[in-house]
Protein backbone atom coordinates (compact mmCIF):
# COMPACT_ATOMS: atom_id res chain seq x y z
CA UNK A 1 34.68 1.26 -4.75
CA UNK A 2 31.18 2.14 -6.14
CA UNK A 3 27.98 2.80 -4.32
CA UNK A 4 25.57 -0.05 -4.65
CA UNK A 5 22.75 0.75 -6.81
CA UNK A 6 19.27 2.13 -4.74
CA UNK A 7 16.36 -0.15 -4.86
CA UNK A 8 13.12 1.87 -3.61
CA UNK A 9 10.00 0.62 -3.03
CA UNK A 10 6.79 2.53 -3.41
CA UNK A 11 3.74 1.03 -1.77
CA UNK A 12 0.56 2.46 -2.06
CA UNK A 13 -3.17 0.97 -0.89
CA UNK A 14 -5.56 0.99 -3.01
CA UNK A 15 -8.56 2.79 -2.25
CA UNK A 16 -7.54 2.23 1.24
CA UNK A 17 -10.28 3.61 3.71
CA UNK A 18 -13.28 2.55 0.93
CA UNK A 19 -11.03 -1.17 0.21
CA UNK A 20 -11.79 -1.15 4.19
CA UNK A 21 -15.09 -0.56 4.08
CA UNK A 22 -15.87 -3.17 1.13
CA UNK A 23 -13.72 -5.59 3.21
CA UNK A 24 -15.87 -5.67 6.51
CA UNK A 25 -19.16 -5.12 4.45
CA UNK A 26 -19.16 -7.89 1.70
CA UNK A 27 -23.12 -5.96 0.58
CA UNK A 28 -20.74 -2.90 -0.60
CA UNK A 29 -18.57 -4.80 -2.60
CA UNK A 30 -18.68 -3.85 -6.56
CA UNK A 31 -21.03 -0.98 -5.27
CA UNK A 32 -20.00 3.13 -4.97
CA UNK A 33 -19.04 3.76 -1.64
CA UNK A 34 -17.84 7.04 -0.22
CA UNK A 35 -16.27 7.86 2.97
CA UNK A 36 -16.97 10.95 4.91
CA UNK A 37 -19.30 13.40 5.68
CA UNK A 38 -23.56 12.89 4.70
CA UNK A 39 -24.38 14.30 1.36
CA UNK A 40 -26.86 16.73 3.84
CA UNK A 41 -24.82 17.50 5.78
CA UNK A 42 -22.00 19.90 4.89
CA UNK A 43 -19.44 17.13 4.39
CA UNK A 44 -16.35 16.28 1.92
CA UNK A 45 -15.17 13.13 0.36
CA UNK A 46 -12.16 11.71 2.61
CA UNK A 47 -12.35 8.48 0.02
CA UNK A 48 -13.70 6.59 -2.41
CA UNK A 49 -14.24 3.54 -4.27
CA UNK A 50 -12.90 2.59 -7.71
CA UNK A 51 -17.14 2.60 -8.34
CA UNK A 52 -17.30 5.47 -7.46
CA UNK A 53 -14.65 7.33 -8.78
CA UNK A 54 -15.98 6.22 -12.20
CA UNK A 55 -18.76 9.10 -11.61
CA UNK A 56 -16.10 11.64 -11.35
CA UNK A 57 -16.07 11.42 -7.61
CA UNK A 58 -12.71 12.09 -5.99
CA UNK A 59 -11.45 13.13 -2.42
CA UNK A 60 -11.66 16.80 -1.30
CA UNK A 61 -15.15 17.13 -3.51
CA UNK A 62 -18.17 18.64 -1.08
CA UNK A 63 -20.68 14.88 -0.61
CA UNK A 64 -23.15 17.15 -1.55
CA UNK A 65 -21.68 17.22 -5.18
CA UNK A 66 -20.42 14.12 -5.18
CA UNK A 67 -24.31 12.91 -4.62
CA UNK A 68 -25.24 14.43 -7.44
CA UNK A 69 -22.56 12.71 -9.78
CA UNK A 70 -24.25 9.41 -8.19
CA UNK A 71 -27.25 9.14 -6.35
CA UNK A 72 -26.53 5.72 -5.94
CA UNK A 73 -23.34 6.14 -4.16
CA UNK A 74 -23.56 4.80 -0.48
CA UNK A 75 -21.97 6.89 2.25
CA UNK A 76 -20.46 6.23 4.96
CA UNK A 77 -18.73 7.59 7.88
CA UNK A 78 -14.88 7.33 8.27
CA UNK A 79 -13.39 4.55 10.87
CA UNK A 80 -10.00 5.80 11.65
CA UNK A 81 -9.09 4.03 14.54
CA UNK A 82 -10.03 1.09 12.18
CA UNK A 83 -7.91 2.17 9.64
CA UNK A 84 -4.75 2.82 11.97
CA UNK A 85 -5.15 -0.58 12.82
CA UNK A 86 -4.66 -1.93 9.84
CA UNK A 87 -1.67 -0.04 8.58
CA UNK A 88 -0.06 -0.82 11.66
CA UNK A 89 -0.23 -4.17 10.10
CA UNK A 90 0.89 -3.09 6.51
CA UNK A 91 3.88 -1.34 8.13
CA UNK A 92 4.60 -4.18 10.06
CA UNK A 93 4.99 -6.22 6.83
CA UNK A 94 7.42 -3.06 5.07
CA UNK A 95 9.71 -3.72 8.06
CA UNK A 96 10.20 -7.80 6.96
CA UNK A 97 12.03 -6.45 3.86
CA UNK A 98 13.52 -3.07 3.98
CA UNK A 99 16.30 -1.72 6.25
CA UNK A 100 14.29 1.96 6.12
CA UNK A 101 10.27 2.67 5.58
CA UNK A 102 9.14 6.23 5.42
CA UNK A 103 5.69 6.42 5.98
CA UNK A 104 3.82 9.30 4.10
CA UNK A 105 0.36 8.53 5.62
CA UNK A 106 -1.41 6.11 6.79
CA UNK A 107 -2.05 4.10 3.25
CA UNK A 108 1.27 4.32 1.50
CA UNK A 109 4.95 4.43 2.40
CA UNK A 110 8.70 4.12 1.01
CA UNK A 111 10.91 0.86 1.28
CA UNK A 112 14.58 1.25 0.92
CA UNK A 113 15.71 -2.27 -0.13
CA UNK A 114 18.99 -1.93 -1.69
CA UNK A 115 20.96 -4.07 1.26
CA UNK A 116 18.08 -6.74 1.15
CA UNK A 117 19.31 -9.95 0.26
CA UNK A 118 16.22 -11.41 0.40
CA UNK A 119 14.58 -13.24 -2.64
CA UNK A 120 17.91 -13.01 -3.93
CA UNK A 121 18.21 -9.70 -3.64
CA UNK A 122 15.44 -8.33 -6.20
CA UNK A 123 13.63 -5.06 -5.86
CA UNK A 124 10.86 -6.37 -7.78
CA UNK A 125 9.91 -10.27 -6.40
CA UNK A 126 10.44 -7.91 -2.99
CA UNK A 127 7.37 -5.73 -3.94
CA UNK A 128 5.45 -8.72 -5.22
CA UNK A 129 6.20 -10.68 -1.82
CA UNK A 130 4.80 -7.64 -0.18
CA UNK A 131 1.73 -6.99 -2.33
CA UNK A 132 1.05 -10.85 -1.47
CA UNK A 133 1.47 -10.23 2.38
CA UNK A 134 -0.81 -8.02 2.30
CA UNK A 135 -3.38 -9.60 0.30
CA UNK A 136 -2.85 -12.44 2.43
CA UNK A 137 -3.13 -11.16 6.14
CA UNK A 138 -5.17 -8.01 5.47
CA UNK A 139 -7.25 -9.19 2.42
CA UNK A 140 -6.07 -5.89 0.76
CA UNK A 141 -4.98 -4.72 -2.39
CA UNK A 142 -1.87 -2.19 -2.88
CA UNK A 143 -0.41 -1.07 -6.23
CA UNK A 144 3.77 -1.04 -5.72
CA UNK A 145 6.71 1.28 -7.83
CA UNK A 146 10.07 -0.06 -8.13
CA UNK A 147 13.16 2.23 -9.12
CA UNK A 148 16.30 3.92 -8.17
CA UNK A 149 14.86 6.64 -6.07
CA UNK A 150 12.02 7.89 -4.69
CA UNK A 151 10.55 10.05 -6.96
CA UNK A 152 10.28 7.74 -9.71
CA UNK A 153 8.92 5.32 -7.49
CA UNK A 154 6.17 7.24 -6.35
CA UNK A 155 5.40 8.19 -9.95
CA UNK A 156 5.63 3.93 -10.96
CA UNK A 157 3.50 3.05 -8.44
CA UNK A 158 0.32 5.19 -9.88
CA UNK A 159 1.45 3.61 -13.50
CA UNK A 160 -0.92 0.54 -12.95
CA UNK A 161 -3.42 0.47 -10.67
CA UNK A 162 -4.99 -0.94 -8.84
CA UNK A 163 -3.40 -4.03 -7.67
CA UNK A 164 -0.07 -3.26 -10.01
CA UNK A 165 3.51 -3.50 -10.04
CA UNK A 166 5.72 -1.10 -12.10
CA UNK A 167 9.46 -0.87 -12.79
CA UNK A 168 11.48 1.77 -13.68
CA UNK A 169 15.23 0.71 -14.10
CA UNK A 170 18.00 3.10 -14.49
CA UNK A 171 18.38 2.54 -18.06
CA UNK A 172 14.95 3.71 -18.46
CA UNK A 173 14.56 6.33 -16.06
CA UNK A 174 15.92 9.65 -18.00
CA UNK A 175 13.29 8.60 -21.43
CA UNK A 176 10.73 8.04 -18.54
CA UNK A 177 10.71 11.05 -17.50
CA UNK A 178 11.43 13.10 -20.51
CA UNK A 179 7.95 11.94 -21.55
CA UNK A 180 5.97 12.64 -18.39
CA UNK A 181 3.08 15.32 -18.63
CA UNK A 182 4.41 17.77 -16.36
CA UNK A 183 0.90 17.61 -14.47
CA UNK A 184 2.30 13.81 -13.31
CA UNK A 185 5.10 14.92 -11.69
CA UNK A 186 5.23 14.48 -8.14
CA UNK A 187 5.49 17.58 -6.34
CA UNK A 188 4.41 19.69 -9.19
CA UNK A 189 0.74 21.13 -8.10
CA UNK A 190 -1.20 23.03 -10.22
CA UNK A 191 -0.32 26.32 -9.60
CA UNK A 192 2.90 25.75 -11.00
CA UNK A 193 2.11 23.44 -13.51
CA UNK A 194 -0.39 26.12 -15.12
CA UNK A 195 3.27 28.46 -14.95
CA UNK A 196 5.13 25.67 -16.73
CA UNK A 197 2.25 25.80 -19.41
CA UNK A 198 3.04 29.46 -20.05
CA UNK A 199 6.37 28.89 -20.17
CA UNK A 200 6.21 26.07 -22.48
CA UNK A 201 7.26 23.37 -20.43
CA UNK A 202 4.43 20.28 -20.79
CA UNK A 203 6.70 17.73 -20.07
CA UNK A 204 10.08 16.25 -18.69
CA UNK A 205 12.25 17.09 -21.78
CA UNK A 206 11.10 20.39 -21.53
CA UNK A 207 12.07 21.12 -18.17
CA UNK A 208 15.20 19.43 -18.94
CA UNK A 209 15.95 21.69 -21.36
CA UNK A 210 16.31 24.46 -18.65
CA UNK A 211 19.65 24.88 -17.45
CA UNK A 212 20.07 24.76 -13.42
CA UNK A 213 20.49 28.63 -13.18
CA UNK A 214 17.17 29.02 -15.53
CA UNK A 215 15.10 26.89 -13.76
CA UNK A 216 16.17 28.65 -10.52
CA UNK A 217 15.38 31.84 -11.65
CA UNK A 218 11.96 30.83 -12.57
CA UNK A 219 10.56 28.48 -9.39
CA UNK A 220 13.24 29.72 -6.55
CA UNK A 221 14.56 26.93 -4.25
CA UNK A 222 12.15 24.57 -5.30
CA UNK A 223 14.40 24.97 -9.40
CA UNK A 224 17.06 22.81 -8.47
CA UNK A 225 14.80 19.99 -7.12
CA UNK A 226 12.94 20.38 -11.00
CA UNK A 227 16.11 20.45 -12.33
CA UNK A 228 17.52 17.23 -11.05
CA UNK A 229 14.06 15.21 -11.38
CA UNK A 230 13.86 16.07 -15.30
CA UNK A 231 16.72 13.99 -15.42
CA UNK A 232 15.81 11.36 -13.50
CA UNK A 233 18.07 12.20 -10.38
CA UNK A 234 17.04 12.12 -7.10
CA UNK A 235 19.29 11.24 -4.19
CA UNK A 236 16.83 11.84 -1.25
CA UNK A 237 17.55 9.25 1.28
CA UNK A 238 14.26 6.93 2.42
CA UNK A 239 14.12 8.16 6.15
CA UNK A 240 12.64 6.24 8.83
CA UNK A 241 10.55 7.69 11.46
CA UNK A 242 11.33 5.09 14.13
CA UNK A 243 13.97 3.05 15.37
CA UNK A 244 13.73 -0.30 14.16
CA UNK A 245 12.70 -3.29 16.60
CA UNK A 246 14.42 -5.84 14.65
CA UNK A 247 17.26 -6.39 11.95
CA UNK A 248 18.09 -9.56 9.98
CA UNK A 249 19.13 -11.31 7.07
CA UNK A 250 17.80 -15.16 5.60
CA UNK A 251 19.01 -17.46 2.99
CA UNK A 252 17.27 -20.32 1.23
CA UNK A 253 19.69 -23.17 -0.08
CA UNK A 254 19.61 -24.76 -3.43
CA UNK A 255 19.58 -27.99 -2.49
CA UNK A 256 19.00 -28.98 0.92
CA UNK A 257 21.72 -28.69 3.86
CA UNK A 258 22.66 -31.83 5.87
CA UNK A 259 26.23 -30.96 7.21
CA UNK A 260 25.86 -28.90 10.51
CA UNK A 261 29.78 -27.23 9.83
CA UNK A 262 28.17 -26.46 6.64
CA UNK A 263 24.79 -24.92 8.32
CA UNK A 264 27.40 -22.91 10.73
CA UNK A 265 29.38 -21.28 7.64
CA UNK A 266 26.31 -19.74 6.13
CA UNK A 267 25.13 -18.76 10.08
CA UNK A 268 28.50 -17.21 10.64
CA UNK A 269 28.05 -15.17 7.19
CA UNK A 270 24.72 -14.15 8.12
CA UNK A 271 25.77 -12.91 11.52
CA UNK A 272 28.69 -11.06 9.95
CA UNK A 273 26.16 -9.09 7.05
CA UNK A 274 23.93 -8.43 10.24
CA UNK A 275 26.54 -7.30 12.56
CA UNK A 276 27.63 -4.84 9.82
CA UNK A 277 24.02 -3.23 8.88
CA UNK A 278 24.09 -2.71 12.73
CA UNK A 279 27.17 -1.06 12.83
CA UNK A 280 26.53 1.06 9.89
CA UNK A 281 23.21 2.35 11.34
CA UNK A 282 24.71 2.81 14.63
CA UNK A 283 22.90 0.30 16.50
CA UNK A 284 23.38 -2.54 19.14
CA UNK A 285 21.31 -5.65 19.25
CA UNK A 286 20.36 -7.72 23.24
CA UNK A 287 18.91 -10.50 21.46
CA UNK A 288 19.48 -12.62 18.50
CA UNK A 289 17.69 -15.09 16.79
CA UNK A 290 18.49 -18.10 15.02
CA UNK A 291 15.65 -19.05 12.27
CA UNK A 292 15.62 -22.69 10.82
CA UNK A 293 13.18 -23.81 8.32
CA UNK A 294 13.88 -28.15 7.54
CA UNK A 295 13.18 -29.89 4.52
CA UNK A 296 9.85 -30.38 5.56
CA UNK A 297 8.72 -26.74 5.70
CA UNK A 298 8.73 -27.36 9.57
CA UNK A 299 9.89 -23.90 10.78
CA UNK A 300 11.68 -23.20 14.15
CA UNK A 301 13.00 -20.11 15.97
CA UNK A 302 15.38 -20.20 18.64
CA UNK A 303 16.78 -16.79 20.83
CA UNK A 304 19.29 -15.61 23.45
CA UNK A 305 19.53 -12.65 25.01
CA UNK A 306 22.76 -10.75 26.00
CA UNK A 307 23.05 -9.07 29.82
CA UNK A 308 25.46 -6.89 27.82
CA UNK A 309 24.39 -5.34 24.56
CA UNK A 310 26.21 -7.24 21.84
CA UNK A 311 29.10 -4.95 20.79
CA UNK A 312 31.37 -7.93 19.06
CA UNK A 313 30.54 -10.13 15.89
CA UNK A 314 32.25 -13.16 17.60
CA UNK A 315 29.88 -13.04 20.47
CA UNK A 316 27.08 -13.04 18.16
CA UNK A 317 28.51 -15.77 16.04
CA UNK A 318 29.27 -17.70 19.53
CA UNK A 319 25.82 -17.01 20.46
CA UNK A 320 24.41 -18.52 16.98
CA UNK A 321 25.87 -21.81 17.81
CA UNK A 322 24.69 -22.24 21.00
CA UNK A 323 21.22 -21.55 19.19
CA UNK A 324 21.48 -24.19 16.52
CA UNK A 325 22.57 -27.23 18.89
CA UNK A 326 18.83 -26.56 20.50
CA UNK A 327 17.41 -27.06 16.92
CA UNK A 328 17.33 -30.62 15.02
CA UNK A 329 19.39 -29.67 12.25
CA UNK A 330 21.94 -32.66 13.20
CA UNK A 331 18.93 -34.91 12.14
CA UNK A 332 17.03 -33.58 9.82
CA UNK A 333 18.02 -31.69 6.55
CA UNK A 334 17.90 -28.00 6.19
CA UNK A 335 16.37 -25.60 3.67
CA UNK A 336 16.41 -22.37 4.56
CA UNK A 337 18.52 -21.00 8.00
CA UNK A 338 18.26 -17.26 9.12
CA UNK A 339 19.50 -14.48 11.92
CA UNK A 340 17.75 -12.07 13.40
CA UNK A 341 18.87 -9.19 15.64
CA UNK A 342 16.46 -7.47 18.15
CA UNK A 343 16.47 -5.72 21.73
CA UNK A 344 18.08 -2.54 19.58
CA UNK A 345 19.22 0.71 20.87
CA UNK A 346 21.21 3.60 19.57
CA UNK A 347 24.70 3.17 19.85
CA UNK A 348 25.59 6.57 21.36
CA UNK A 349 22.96 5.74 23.73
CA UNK A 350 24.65 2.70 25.00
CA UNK A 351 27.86 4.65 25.13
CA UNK A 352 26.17 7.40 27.24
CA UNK A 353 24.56 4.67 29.42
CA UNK A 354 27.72 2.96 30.35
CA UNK A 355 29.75 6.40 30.84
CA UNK A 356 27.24 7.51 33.54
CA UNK A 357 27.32 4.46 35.23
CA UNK A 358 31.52 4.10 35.00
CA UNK A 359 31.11 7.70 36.97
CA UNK A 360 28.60 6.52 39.06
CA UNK A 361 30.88 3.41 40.25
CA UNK A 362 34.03 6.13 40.71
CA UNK A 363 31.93 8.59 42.68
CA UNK A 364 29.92 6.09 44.87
């Protein structure tokens, strides 16, 4: 049986702690703003505007210089609890779609969506669903990359912005990167880019034309990474840096459901993809949650919680039912139904749990 084929996500805000700024100050807006230190004051750029960068002005650069590429600029000082705040929120919205976000910092991130079902399973309405959430609840820009790993999804996402969307497919991926400047490659600084220049090497199909053992020789470890990017390859997992709170799958109907055996099939099918992304990430779920949206666009939710964590599909599926006799779809037709599992814990932890209190009950 083959492996599905990786959908990544690459999400990155756009100007993110000067976007912030320009938000909350509507005079800035269309003006050069920097954020960090006072021109007189020792400082360095920790952002900027798109204004501003148009004057050369970048992050890093002393405010002192960046002053004199524009006098005009207006700086201000960095609001990171601000900031924190509001990717909290962006990350928030990454966990509606994928099954894994990686953060990288505070203003961009990886989404794995490959097992997303969601607008019909697409990588690329995914990222444009995002890049709306975010524009809607945070009044935000981000620029998104779609591809089959994560370093050419990093690379798409810088292909258009601000406020783009760029796909890579597999097809395309190898030509893609045979043509790259090897300055755009992601990981490649300038230290070693200036040794690929004297070696030759000023872009993908160069590199590629190293063999592994070559390429090795010449960068150490780091080679075989080089190696396996020139061609496009990249099988570094997307690696979360939390448990998730939640876990669940939705589907919108065609036509509108009136049959309640018929609502039930789809709930059961649901329950069984959930159950299974649970079991594969070694999880358990206390509490699921039965989403119905009618005809109408009237939305309701409906929950039960387990005493026991839920270690059985049938229990969930028995659980589900319960859950949509409290709803009205009997009465009213339905358009979109989904299940949600949450209350999750590590699996091993739950075995650990119960063995300590099985010995607990024997010693006592």
């Amino acid at each position: 049986m083959m492996s599905r084929q990786r959908k990544i996500i690459h999400i990155d805000m756009d100007a993110f702690f000067a976007s912030v700024e320009q938000r909350d100050r509507p005079e800035l807006r269309g003006h050069p703003v920097v954020v960090g230190g006072q021109p007189d004051r020792r400082g360095v750029v920790a952002a900027c505007s798109y204004e501003a960068r148009q004057f050369g002005i970048h992050s890093a650069m002393p405010s002192s210089r960046a002053y004199r590429l524009c006098p005009k600029a207006v700086f201000v000082p960095p609001r990171i609890d601000v900031y924190r705040q509001v990717s909290e929120k962006i990350h928030a919205i990454f966990w509606r779609y994928g099954s894994d976000v990686e953060p990288l910092s505070l203003d961009e991130a990886y989404i794995d969506v490959t097992h997303s079902e969601q607008l019909k399973g697409s990588a690329t309405r995914i990222a444009q669903a995002i890049k709306q959430d975010i524009q809607t609840e945070t009044k935000l820009t981000a620029s998104a990359g779609v591809s089959y790993n994560k370093f050419l999804a990093k690379i798409a996402s810088d292909m258009d912005k601000p406020d783009g969307l760029y796909v890579i497919t597999p097809e395309q991926g190898p030509d893609f990167v045979a043509r790259l400047p090897i300055g755009q490659f992601y990981g490649v600084g300038p230290a070693t880019e200036a040794k690929m220049q004297k070696l030759g090497i000023t872009n993908g199909e160069d590199l590629r034309a190293l063999n592994k053992t070559e390429v090795k020789a010449y960068f150490g470890k780091v080679g075989e990474h080089y190696y396996h990017i020139s061609r496009g390859i990249d099988h570094r997992p997307v690696r979360s840096t939390r448990v998730r709170k939640s876990l669940g799958k939705e589907t919108t109907f065609n036509e509108d459901v009136h049959d309640t055996h018929v609502l039930m099939e789809h709930i059961k099918d649901l329950a069984e993809k959930v159950f299974q992304r649970l079991e594969d990430k070694g999880l358990l779920a206390k509490t699921v949650t039965l989403k119905v949206k009618y005809s109408d666009f009237q939305q309701v939710t409906r929950a039960m919680s387990s005493e026991l964590m839920i270690s059985e599909l049938s229990r969930m599926q028995s659980m589900l039912a319960e859950l949509l006799l409290r709803t009205q779809a009997a009465e009213k037709a339905v358009r979109l139904v989904g299940v949600t599992a949450s209350g999750l814990v590590n699996k091993a932890d739950a075995d650990t749990k119960k063995q300590l209190e099985i010995n607990l009950d024997i010693n006592g």
